[in-house]
Structures are given as structure tokens and as C-alpha cells.
Protein backbone atom coordinates (compact mmCIF):
# COMPACT_ATOMS: atom_id res chain seq x y z
CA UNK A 1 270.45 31.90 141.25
CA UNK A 2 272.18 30.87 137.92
CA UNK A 3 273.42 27.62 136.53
CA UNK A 4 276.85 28.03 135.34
CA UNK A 5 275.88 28.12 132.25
CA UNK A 6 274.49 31.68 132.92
CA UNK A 7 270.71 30.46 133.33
CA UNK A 8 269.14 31.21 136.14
CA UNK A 9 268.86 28.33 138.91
CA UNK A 10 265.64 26.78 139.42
CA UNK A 11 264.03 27.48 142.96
CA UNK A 12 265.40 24.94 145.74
CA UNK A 13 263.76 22.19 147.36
CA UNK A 14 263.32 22.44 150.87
CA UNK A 15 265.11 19.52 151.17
CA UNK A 16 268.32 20.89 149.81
CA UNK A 17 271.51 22.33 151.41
CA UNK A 18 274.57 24.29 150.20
CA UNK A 19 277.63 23.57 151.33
CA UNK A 20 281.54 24.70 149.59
CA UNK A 21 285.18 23.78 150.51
CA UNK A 22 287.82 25.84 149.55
CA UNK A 23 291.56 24.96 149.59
CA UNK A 24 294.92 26.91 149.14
CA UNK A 25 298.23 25.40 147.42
CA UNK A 26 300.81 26.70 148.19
CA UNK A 27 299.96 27.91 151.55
CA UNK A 28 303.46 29.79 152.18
CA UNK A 29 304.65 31.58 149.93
CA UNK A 30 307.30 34.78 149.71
CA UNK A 31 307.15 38.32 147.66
CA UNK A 32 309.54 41.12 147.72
CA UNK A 33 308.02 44.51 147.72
CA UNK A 34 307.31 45.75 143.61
CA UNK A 35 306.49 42.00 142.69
CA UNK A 36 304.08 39.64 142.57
CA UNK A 37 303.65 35.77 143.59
CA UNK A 38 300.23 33.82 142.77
CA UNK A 39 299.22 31.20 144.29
CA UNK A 40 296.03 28.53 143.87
CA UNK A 41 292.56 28.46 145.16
CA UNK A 42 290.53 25.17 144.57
CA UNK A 43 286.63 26.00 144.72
CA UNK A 44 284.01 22.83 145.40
CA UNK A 45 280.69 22.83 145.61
CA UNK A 46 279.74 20.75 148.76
CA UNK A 47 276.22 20.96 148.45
CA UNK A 48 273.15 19.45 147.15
CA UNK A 49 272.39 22.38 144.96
CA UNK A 50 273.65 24.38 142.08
CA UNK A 51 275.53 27.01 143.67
CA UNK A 52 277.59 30.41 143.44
CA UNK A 53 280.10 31.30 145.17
CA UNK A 54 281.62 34.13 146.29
CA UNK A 55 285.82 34.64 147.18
CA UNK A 56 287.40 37.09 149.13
CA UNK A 57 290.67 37.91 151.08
CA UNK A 58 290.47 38.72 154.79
CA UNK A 59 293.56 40.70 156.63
CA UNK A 60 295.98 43.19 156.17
CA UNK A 61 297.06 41.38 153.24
CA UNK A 62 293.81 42.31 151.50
CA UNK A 63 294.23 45.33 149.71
CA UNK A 64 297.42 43.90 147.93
CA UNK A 65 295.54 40.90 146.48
CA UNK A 66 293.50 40.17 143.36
CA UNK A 67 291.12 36.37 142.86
CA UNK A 68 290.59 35.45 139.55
CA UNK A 69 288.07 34.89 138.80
CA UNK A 70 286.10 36.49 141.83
CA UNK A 71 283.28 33.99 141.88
CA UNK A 72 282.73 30.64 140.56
CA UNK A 73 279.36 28.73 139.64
CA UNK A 74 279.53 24.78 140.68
CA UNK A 75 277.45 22.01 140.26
CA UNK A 76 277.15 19.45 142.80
CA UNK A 77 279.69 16.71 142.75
CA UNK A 78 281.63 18.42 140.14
CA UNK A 79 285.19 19.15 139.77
CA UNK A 80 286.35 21.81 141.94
CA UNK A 81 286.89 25.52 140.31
CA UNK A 82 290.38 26.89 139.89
CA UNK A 83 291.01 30.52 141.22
CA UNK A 84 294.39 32.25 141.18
CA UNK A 85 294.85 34.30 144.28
CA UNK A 86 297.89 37.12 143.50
CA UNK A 87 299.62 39.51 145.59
CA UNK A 88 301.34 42.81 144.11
CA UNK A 89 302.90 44.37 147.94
CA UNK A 90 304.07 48.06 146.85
CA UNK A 91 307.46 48.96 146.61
CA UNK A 92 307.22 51.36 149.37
CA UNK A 93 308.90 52.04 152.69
CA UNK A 94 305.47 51.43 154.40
CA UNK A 95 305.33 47.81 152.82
CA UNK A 96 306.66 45.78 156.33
CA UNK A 97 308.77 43.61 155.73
CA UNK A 98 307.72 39.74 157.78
CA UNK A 99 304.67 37.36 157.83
CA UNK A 100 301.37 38.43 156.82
CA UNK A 101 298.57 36.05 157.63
CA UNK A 102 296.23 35.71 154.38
CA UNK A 103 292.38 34.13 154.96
CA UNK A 104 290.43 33.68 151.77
CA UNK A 105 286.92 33.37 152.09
CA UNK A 106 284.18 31.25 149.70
CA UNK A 107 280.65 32.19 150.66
CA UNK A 108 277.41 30.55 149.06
CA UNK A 109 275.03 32.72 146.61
CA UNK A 110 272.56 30.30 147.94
CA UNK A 111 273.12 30.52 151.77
CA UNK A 112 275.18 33.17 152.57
CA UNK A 113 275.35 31.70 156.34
CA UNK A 114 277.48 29.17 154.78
CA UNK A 115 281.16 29.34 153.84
CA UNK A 116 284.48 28.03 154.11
CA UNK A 117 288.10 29.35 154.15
CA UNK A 118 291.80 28.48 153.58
CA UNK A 119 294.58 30.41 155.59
CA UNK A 120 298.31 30.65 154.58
CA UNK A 121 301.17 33.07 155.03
CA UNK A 122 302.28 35.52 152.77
CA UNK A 123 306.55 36.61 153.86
CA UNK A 124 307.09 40.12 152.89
CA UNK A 125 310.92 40.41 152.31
CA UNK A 126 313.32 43.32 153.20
CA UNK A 127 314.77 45.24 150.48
CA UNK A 128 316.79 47.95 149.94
CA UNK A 129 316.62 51.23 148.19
CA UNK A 130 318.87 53.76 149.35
CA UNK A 131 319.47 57.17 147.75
CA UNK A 132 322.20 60.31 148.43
CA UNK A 133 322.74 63.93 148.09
CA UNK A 134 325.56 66.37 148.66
CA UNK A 135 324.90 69.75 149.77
CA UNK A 136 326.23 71.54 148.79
CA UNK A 137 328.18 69.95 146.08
CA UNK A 138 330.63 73.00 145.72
CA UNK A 139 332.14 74.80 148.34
CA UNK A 140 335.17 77.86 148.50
CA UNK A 141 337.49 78.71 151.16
CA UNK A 142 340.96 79.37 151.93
CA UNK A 143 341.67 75.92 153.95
CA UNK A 144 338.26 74.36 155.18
CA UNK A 145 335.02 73.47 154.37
CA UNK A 146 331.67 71.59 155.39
CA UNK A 147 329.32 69.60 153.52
CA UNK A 148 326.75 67.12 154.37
CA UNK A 149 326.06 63.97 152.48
CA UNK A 150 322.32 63.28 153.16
CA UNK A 151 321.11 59.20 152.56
CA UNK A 152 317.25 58.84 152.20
CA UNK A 153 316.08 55.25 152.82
CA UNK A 154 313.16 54.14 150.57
CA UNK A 155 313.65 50.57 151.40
CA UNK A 156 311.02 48.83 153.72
CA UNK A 157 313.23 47.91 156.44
CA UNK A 158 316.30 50.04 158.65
CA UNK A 159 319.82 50.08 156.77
CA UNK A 160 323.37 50.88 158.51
CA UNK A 161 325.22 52.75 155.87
CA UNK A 162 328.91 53.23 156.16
CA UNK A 163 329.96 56.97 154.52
CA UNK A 164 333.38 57.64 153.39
CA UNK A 165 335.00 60.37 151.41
CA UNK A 166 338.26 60.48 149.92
CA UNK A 167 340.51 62.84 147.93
CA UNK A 168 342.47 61.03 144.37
CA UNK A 169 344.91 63.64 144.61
CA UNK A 170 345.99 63.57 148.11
CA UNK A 171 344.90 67.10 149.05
CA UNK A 172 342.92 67.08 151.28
CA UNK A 173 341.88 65.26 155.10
CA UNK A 174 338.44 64.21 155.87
CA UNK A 175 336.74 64.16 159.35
CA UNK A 176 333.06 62.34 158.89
CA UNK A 177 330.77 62.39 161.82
CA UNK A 178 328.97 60.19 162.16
CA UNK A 179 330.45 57.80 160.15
CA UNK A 180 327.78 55.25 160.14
CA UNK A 181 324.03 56.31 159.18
CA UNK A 182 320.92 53.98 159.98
CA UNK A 183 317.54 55.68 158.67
CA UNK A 184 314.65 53.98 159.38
CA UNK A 185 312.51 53.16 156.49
CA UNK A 186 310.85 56.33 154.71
CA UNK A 187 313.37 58.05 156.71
CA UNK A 188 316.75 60.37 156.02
CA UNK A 189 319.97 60.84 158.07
CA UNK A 190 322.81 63.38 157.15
CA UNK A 191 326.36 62.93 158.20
CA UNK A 192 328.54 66.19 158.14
CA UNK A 193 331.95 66.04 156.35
CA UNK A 194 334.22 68.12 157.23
CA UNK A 195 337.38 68.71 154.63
CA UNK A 196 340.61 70.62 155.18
CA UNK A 197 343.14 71.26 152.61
CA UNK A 198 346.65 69.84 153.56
CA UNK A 199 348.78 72.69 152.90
CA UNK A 200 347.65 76.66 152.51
CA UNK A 201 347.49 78.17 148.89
CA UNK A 202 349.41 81.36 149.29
CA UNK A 203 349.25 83.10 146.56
CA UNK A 204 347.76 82.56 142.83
CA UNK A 205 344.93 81.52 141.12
CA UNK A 206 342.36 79.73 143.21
CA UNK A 207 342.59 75.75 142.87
CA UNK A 208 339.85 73.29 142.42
CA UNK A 209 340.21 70.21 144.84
CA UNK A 210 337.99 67.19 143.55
CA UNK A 211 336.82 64.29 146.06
CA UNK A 212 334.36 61.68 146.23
CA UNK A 213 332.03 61.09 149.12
CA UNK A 214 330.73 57.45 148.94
CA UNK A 215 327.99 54.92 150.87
CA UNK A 216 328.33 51.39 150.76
CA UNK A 217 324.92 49.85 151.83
CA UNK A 218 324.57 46.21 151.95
CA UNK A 219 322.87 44.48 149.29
CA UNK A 220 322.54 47.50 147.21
CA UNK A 221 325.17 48.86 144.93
CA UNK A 222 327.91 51.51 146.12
CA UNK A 223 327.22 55.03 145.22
CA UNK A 224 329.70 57.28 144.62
CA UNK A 225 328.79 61.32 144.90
CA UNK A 226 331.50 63.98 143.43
CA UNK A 227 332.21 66.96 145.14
CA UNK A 228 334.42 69.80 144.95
CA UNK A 229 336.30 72.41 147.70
CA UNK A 230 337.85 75.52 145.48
CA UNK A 231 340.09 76.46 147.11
CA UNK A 232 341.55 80.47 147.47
CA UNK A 233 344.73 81.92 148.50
CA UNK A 234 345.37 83.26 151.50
CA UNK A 235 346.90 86.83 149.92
CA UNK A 236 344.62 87.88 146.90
CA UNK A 237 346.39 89.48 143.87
CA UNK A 238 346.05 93.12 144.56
CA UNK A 239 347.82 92.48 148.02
CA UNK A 240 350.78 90.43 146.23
CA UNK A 241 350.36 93.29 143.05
CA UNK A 242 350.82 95.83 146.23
CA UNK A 243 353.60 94.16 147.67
CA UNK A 244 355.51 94.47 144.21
CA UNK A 245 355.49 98.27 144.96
CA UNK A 246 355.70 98.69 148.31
CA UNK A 247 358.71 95.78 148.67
CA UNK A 248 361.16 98.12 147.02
CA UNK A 249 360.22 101.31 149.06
CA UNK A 250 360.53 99.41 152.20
CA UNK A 251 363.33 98.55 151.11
CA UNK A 252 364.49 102.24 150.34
CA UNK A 253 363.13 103.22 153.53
CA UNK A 254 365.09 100.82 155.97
CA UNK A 255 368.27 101.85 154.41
CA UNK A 256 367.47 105.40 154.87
CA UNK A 257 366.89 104.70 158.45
CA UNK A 258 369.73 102.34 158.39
CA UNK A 259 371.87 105.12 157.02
CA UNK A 260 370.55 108.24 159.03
CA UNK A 261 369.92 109.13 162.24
CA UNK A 262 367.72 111.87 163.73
CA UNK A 263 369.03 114.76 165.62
CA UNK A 264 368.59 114.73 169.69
CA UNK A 265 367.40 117.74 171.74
CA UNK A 266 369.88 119.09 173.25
CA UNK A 267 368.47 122.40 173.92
CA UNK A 268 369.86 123.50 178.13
CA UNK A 269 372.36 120.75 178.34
CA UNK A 270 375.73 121.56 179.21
CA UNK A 271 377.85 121.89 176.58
CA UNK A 272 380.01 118.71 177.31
CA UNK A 273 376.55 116.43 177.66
CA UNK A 274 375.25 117.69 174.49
CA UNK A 275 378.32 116.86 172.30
CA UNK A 276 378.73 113.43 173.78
CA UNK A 277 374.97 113.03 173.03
CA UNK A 278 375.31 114.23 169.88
CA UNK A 279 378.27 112.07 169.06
CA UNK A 280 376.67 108.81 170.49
CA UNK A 281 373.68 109.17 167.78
CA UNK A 282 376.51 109.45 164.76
CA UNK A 283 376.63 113.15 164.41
CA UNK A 284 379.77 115.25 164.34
CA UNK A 285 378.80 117.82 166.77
CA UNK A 286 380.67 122.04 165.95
CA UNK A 287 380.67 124.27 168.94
CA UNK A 288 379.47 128.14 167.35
CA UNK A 289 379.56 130.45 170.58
CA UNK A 290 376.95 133.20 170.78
CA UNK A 291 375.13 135.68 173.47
CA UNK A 292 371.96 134.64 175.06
CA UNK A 293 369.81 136.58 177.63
CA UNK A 294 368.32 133.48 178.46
CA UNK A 295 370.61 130.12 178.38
CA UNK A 296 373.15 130.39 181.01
CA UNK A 297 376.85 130.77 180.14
CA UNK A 298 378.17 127.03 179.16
CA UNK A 299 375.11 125.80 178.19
CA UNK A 300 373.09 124.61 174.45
CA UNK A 301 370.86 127.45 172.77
CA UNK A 302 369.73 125.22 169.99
CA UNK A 303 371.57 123.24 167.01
CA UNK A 304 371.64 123.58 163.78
CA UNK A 305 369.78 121.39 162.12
CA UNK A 306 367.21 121.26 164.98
CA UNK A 307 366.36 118.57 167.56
CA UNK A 308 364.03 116.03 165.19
CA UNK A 309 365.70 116.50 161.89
CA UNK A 310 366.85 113.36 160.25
CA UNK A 311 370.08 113.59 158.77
CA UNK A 312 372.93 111.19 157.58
CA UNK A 313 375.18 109.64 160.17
CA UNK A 314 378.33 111.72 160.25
CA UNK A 315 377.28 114.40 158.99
CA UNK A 316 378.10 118.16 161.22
CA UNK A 317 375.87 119.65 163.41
CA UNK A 318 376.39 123.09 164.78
CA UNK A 319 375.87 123.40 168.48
CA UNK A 320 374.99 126.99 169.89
CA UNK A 321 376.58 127.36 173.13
CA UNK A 322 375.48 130.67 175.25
CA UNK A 323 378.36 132.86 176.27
CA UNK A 324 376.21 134.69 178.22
CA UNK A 325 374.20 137.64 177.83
CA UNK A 326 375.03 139.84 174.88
CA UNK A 327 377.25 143.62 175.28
CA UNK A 328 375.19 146.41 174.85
CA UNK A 329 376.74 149.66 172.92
CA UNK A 330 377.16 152.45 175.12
CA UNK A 331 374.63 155.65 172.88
CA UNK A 332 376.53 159.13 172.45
CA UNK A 333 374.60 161.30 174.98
CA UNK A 334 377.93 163.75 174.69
CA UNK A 335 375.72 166.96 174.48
CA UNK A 336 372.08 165.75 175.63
CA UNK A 337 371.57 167.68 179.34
CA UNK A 338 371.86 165.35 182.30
CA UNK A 339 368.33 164.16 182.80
CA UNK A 340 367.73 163.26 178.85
CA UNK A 341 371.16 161.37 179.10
CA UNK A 342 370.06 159.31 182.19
CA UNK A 343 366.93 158.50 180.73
CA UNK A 344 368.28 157.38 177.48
CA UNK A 345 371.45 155.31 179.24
CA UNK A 346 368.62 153.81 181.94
CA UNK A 347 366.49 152.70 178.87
CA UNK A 348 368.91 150.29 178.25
CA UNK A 349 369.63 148.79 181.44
CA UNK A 350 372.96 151.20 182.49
CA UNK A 351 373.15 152.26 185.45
CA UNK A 352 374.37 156.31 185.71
CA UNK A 353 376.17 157.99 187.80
CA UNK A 354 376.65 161.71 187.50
CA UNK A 355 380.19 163.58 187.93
CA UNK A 356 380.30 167.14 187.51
CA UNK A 357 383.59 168.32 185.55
CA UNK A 358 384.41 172.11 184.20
CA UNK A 359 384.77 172.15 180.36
CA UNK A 360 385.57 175.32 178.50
CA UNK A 361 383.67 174.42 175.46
CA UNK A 362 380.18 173.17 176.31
CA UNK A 363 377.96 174.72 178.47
CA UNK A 364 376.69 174.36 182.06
CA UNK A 365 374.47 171.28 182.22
CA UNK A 366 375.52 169.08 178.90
CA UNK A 367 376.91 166.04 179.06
CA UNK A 368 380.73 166.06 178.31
CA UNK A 369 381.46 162.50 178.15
CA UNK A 370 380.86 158.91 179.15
CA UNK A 371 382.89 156.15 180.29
CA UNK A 372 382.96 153.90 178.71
CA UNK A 373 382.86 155.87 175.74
CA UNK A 374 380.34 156.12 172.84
CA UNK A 375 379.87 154.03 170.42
CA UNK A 376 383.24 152.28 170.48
CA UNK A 377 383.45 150.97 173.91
CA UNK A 378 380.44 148.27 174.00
CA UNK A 379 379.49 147.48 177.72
CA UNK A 380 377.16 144.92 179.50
CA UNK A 381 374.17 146.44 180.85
């Protein structure tokens, strides 16, 4: 043992106790979280000897807490020591806000069996520390967009925080959801805003659309988070730089339609159906008669232009009506004997029929003549 003037104590008499009181004032006391509040410790010495003694704070409160000084050396009957007991709580969301029970301890050098202690309350208070992001903080599109506004609570104690976002210019709508966040301390909730531009950019540039997204917590300061939507037309230039060119042909094109018409088929009708459906699509139909071994008499062998060909409305359009199948010109066989006649005249469809008829002039055998006569006198085979 020492005196407390450093010396060391002489040995005790058997005869001798220890004995300490310690006392706390104030014994309630308050701290917000990142501070500190001190309060008093009065140290006596109890005893019959010259004592040291020892202090020390019991509880969850401990590790926040500093006694100064530590220990304290006493004589007997002398004025009680003055210790200052101080608690720093960290500003951190794990720092629980409420009432901590505090028990400081004074144990004798000289008897460690004896001690005494003083109890108070230490009253952690709530406060608040709220910070927010934007994610993204830019976003493009042609009408809508998303973003989330994220609020991290590093107070000590849960924090409702409305979230709002609003547009200066009168652009845009907002849907938030939710529209009220409460993190826990330590912890983060997001709320999803949802923007959508008011009216459609059709052509142009794109456009820039500023807003602010905002939290109001109580008993913190607003905050106020900028964000932007860029917003793109709907057409992009090289469709409206397309639609400079192509306006103008279409243009060109509908009144060539407008002013044209194309040519029907026609091709087997009767004569009298094809010009009335000739003249119903605009044309001025012109009957040309010719042969045909094919069409029957009365009816279309083509047009002119054909079926398919656009041409302008009013315009002529020569119809080809078959008159039937075309005259074949009788050969001169005057001369050829019978059978190379016959063949020659059946080649080409005729039927022959022989008549034997004196001539002076042209021997037995030869053909004389024909009726109808060669090559004048066309016939139909």
C-alpha cells in the first residue's frame, strides 16, 4: 500500500478495517449519440486505514465511459475524492436510443472484499441522420422513365420519410411508390419513381427535362436531389430527312394513280362486255376486227395496250374482236397431175373433189382448173 503522498503504507494493524462510500451527483443524466455529458463521483475513505481505491463502471454503459482519475488514495476521516465519470455514446446506428443503467464501482487496495457503488441512469436520445441517392440520376427515353431514390438511415432510431418529386417546368407527372419510407436504423429503403413526359416530342433535337426528387425527414433538414429525364423524339432525323424526299414522290405517285387507270383483261369476253368493261375503268375502248383460229366469232383476241398496262384515263384502247377463222388462198395446181394437186390442196385443209373435163390443150391427167380459182379467189378451208 501507498500513502497518498506516493509512500508506501505502513503494514496494518490487525485491529484495522477498510471501509469506502462512493456517491454519484447527478444520478440522471441525458447524451445524444456523438457527445458527451460528465457527471460527479465523490470517493471517501470509510475506514480505519490509509487506503486505495479502485473505480470502475459496470453495464452496458461501460465501454462508453472514462473515471478520472481511475483511483484515488484517502486518508481516514478525510475529505472525500472528486472523480469525473464521462460518457462519449458513438454516433452510430447501433448506439440505442433509451435508458441505460450505469453502476460505478469503488473497491479497496486494502481489502478487495470490500466496496461500495452508486447507480444512476444514463438516457440515450434519438437522433437523426438520414442520407439519399438517385440512381440513376440521368435517364433517356421517348416518354417514360424509372428511377429510384434510395434513403440510408444512419440515425439510431426508425425514421418515416415522406419522398416527393416534382418538375419546375411543368413537364412532366410523377407516380412514387411507396411514398413513405421507414428504414430501420443502419438500414436503407428505395422508393421507385416513375416519370412520364406530358406530351410526346415528335420530332427535333432531344430535350432535357430537369426535376427534383426530395425527402423531408423530421428533425433533420430537407434534402433536395436533382435529376434529369432527356427526353427523344419519337421520329429521329433521318426518318423526318426521309420523309422530305419521299413526301413529294408520294405525292407524284397518288396523282398518277389518281390520273390513270390500268387496263382490264378482257381477253374471251364478248365483244359488248368487254367495251362496257373497258369504258367503266375510263378507257375509250376501238373495235379493230381480225381472223382468229382460236377466239370464236364475236368475241376479244386481246387489246392493245394489254390487260395490266397502266395508262391515262381516256385515253383509246384497241379491242381485237375475232371474225372468225382466217380465208385461206386457194394454190395454182393448174398443171400439177391429180394426185400432187390433192395432196397439195389437202395440205391445207381443202377438201377435193375430182371432175374429169376434155381440154384440147393440156394433156390427159393435168389439172385444168380449180374452183374457186387460183390465187385470186381466197376460200375458207
Amino acid at each position: 500500500f501507498v500513502e497518498p503522498s506516493g509512500r508506501p503504507l505502513p503494514p496494518r494493524p490487525s485491529d484495522e478495517e477498510a471501509g469506502v462510500e462512493i456517491t454519484m451527483s447527478p444520478t440522471d443524466f441525458s447524451v445524444v449519440p456523438g457527445q458527451q455529458v460528465t457527471t460527479e463521483l465523490r470517493v471517501a475513505n470509510a475506514g480505519s486505514v490509509v487506503d486505495q481505491y479502485t473505480l470502475a463502471v459496470e453495464g452496458d454503459a461501460a465501454a462508453w465511459a472514462t473515471i478520472d482519475p481511475s483511483s484515488v488514495n484517502l486518508y481516514p476521516d478525510s475529505d472525500p475524492a472528486v472523480a469525473e465519470l464521462t460518457f462519449s455514446p458513438p454516433r452510430d446506428p447501433g448506439t440505442h436510443p433509451g435508458a441505460v443503467r450505469v453502476i460505478v464501482r469503488a473497491t479497496s487496495r486494502a481489502d478487495p472484499a470490500v466496496n461500495s457503488s452508486a447507480q444512476g441512469f444514463l438516457r440515450v436520445a434519438p437522433y437523426v441522420d438520414v442520407t439519399s441517392d438517385l440512381l440513376p440520376g440521368r435517364t433517356t427515353g421517348r416518354r417514360r422513365a424509372s428511377h429510384d431514390l434510395v434513403v440510408t438511415n444512419r440515425g439510431n432510431d426508425i425514421v418515416s420519410v415522406p419522398v416527393t418529386a416534382a418538375d419546375p417546368n411543368e413537364l412532366l407527372d410523377f407516380q412514387v411508390s411507396p411514398a413513405l419510407l421507414s428504414p430501420g436504423p443502419g438500414e436503407h429503403e428505395s422508393a421507385q419513381l416513375n416519370l412520364r413526359a406530358r406530351k410526346w416530342l415528335w420530332t427535333g433535337a432531344p430535350q432535357v427535362r430537369p426535376f427534383k426528387a426530395s425527402i423531408n425527414p423530421p428533425g433533420a433538414d430537407p434534402q433536395s436531389l436533382d435529376g434529369q429525364f432527356r427526353q427523344t423524339p419519337v421520329l429521329p432525323k433521318w426518318v423526318v430527312r426521309l420523309a422530305v424526299i419521299l413526301i413529294p414522290l408520294l405525292v407524284l405517285l397518288f396523282a398518277y394513280f389518281a390520273v390513270t387507270s390500268s387496263v382490264p383483261s378482257v381477253t374471251g369476253r364478248p365483244q359488248a362486255a368487254a367495251m362496257a368493261l373497258l369504258s367503266n375503268h375510263g378507257f375509250n375502248p376501238k373495235v379493230v376486227n381480225e381472223g382468229s383460229d382460236t377466239v370464236p366469232a364475236g368475241n376479244v383476241v386481246s387489246t392493245d395496250p394489254g390487260a395490266g398496262s397502266r395508262k391515262k384515263r381516256g385515253s383509246t384502247v384497241d379491242v381485237f374482236v375475232s371474225q372468225g377463222k382466217n380465208p385461206i388462198p386457194v394454190p395454182n395446181v393448174v398443171g400439177l397431175d391429180l394426185p400432187q394437186a390433192t395432196a397439195k390442196l389437202t395440205a391445207l385443209g381443202f377438201v377435193v373433189i375430182d371432175m374429169d373435163q376434155a381440154s384440147p390443150s393440156t394433156a390427159s391427167g393435168l389439172v385444168i382448173s380449180t374452183s374457186p380459182a387460183a390465187p385470186t379467189q381466197p376460200a375458207v378451208a
